[in-house]
N, C-alpha and C. Protein backbone atom coordinates (compact mmCIF):
# COMPACT_ATOMS: atom_id res chain seq x y z
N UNK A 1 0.85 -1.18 0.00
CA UNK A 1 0.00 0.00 0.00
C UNK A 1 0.89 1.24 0.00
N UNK A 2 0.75 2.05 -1.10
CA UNK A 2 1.46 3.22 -1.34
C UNK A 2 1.08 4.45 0.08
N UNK A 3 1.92 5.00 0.43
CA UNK A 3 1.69 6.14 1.59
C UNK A 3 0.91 7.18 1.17
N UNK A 4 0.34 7.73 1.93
CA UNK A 4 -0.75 8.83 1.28
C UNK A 4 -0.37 9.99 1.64
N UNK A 5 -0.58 11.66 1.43
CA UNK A 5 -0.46 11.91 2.25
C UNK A 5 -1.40 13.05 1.78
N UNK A 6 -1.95 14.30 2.50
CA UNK A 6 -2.53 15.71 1.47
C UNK A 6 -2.27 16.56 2.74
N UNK A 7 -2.30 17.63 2.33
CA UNK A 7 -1.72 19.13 2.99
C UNK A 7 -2.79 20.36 3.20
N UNK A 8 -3.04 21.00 3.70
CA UNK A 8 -3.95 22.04 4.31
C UNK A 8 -2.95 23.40 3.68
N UNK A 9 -3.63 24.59 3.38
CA UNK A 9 -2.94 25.53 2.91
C UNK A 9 -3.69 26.89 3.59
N UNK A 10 -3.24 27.41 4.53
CA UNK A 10 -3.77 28.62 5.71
C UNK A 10 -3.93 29.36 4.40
N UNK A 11 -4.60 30.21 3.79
CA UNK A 11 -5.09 31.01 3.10
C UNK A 11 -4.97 32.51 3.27
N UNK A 12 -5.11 32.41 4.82
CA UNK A 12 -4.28 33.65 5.01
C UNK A 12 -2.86 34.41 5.23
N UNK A 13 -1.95 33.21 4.92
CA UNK A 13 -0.47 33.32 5.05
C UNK A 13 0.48 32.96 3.74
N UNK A 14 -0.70 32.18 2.77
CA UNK A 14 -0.02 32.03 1.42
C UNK A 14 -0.13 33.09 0.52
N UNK A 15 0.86 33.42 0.29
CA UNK A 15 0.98 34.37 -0.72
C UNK A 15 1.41 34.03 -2.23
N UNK A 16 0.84 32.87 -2.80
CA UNK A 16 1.47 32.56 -3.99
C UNK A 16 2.69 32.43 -4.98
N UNK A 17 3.16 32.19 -3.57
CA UNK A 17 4.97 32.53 -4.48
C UNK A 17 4.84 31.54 -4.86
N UNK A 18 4.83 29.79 -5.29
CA UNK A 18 5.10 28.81 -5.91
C UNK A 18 6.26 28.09 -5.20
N UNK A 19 6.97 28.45 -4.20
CA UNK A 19 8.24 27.89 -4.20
C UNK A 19 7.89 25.94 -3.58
N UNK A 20 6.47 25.76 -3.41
CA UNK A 20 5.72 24.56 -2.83
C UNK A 20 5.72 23.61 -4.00
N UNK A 21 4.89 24.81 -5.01
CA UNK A 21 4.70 24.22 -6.31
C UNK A 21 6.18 23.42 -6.87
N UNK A 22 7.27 24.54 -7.22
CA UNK A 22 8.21 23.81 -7.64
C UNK A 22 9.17 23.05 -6.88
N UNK A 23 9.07 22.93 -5.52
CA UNK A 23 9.23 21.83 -5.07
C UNK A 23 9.26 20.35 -4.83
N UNK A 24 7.49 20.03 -4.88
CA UNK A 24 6.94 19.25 -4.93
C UNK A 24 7.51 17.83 -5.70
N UNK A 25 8.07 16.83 -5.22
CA UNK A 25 8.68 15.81 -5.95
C UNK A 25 7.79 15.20 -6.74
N UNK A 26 6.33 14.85 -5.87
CA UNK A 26 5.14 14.11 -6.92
C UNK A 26 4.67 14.80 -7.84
N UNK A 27 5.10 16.28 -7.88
CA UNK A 27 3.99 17.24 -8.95
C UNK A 27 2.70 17.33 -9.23
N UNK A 28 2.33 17.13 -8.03
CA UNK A 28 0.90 17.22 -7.48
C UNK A 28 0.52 18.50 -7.17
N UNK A 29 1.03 19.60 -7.40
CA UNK A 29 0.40 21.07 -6.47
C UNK A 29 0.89 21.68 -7.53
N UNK A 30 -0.27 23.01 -7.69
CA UNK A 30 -0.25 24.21 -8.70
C UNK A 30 -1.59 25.31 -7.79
N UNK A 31 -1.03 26.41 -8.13
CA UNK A 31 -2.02 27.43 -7.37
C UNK A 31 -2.89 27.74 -7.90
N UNK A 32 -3.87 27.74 -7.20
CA UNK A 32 -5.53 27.91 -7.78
C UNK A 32 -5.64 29.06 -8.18
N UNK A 33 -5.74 28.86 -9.36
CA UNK A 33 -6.12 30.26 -10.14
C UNK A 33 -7.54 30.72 -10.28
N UNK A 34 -8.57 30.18 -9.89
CA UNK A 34 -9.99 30.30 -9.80
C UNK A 34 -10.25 31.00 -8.86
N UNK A 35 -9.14 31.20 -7.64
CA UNK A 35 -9.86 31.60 -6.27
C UNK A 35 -8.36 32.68 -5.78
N UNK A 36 -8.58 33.46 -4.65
CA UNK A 36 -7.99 34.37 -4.16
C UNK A 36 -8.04 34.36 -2.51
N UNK A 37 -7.13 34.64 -2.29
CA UNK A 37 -7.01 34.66 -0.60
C UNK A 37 -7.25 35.88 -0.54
N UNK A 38 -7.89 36.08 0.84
CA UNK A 38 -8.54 37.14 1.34
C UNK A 38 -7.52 38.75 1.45
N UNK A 39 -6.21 38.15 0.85
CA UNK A 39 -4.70 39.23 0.77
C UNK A 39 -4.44 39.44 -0.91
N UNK A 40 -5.63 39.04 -1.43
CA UNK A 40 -5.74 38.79 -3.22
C UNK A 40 -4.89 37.62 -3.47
N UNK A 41 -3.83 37.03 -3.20
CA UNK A 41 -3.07 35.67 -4.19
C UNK A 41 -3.85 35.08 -4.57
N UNK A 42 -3.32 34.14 -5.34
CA UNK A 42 -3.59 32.80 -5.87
C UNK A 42 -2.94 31.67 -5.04
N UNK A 43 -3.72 31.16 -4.37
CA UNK A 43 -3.03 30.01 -3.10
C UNK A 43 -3.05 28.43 -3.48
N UNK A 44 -1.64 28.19 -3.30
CA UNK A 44 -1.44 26.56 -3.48
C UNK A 44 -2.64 25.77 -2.93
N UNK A 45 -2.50 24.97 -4.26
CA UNK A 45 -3.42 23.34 -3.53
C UNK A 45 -2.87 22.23 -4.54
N UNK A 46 -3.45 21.07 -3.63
CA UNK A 46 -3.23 19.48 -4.34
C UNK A 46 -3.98 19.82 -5.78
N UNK A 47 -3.15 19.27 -7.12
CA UNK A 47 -4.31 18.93 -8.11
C UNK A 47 -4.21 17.53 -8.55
N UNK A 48 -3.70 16.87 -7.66
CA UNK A 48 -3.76 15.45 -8.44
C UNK A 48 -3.27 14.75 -7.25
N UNK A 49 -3.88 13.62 -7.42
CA UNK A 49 -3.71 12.43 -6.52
C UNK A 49 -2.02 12.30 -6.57
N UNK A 50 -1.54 11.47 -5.55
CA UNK A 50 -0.21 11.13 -5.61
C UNK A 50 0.93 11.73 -4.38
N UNK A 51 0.59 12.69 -3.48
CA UNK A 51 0.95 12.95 -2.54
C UNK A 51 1.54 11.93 -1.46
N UNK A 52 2.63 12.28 -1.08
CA UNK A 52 2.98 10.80 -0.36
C UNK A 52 3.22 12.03 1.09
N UNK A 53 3.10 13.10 1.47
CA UNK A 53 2.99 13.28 2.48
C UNK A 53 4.78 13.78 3.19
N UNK A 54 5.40 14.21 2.03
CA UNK A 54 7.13 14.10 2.67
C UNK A 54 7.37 15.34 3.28
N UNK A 55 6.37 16.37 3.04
CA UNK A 55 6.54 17.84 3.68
C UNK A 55 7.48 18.65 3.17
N UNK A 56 7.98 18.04 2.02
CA UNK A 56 8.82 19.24 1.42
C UNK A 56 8.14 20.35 0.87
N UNK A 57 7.08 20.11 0.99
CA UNK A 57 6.24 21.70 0.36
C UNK A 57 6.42 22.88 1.37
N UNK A 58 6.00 21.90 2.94
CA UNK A 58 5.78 22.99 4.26
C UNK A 58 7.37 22.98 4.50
N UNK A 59 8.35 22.34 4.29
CA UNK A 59 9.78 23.14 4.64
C UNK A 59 10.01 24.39 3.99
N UNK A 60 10.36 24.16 2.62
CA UNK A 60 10.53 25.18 1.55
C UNK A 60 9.22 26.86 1.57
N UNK A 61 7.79 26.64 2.51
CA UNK A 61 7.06 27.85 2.31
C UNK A 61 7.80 28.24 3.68
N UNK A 62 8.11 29.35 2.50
CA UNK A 62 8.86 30.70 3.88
C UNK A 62 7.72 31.60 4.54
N UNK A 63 6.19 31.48 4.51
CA UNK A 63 5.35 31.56 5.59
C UNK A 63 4.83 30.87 6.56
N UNK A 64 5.28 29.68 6.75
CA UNK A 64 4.50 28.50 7.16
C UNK A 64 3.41 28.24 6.99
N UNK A 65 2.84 28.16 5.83
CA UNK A 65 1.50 28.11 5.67
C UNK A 65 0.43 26.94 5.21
N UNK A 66 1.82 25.87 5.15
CA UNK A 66 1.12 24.49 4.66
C UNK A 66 1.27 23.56 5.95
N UNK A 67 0.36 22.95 6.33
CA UNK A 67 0.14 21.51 6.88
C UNK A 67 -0.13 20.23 6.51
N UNK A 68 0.83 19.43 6.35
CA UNK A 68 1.00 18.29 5.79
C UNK A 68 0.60 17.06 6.95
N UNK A 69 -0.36 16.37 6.44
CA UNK A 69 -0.67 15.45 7.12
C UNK A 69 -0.47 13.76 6.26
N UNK A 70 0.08 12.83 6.92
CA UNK A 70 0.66 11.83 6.35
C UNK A 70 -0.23 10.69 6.55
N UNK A 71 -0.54 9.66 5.55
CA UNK A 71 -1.77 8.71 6.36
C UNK A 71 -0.50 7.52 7.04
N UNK A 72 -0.94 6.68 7.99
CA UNK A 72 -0.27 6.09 8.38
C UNK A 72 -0.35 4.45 8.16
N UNK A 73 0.20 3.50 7.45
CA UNK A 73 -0.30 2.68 6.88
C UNK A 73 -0.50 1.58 7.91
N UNK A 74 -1.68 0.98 7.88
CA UNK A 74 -2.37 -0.15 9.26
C UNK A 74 -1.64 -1.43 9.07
N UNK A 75 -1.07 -1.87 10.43
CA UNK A 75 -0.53 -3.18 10.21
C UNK A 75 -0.98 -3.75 9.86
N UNK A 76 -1.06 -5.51 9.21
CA UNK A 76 -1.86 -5.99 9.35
C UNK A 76 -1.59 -7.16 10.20
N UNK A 77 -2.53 -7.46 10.99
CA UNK A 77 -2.23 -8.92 12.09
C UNK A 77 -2.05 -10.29 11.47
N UNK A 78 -0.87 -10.55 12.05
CA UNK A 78 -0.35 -12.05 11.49
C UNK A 78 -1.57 -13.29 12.50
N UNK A 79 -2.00 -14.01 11.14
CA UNK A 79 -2.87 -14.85 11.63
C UNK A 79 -2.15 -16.27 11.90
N UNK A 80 -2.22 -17.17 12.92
CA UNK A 80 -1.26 -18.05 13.38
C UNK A 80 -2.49 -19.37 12.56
């Protein structure tokens, strides 16, 4: 089972610089150009499945504005 992972983006602290975007190893994130943060940007989000959750998006934003949450994969119990 592949790791999952997707990220939260504070809206009020992104300022659209991209540096998340070109980060991103899976190339999963591009900034929403449909919508505007309440400071006018264009604020990062997931556009495609494939996120594995490594947080290099939230190192690299020099606002802290992403939260990366990782799924955690379930053991499974060895049956005797």
């Amino acid at each position: 089972m592949p790791i999952r992972g997707r990220i939260e983006v504070n809206q009020l602290h992104c300022k659209g610089c991209e540096l998340c975007v070109m980060a991103c190893p899976q190339d999963v994130m591009a900034l929403d150009m449909e919508h505007l943060t309440p400071k006018g940007y264009h604020p990062a989000q997931l556009v495609a499945e494939g996120c594995t959750g490594c947080a290099i998006c939230a190192i690299v934003c020099p606002d802290a504005a992403i939260t990366v949450y990782r799924e955690t994969p379930q053991k499974t119990r060895a049956t005797a």
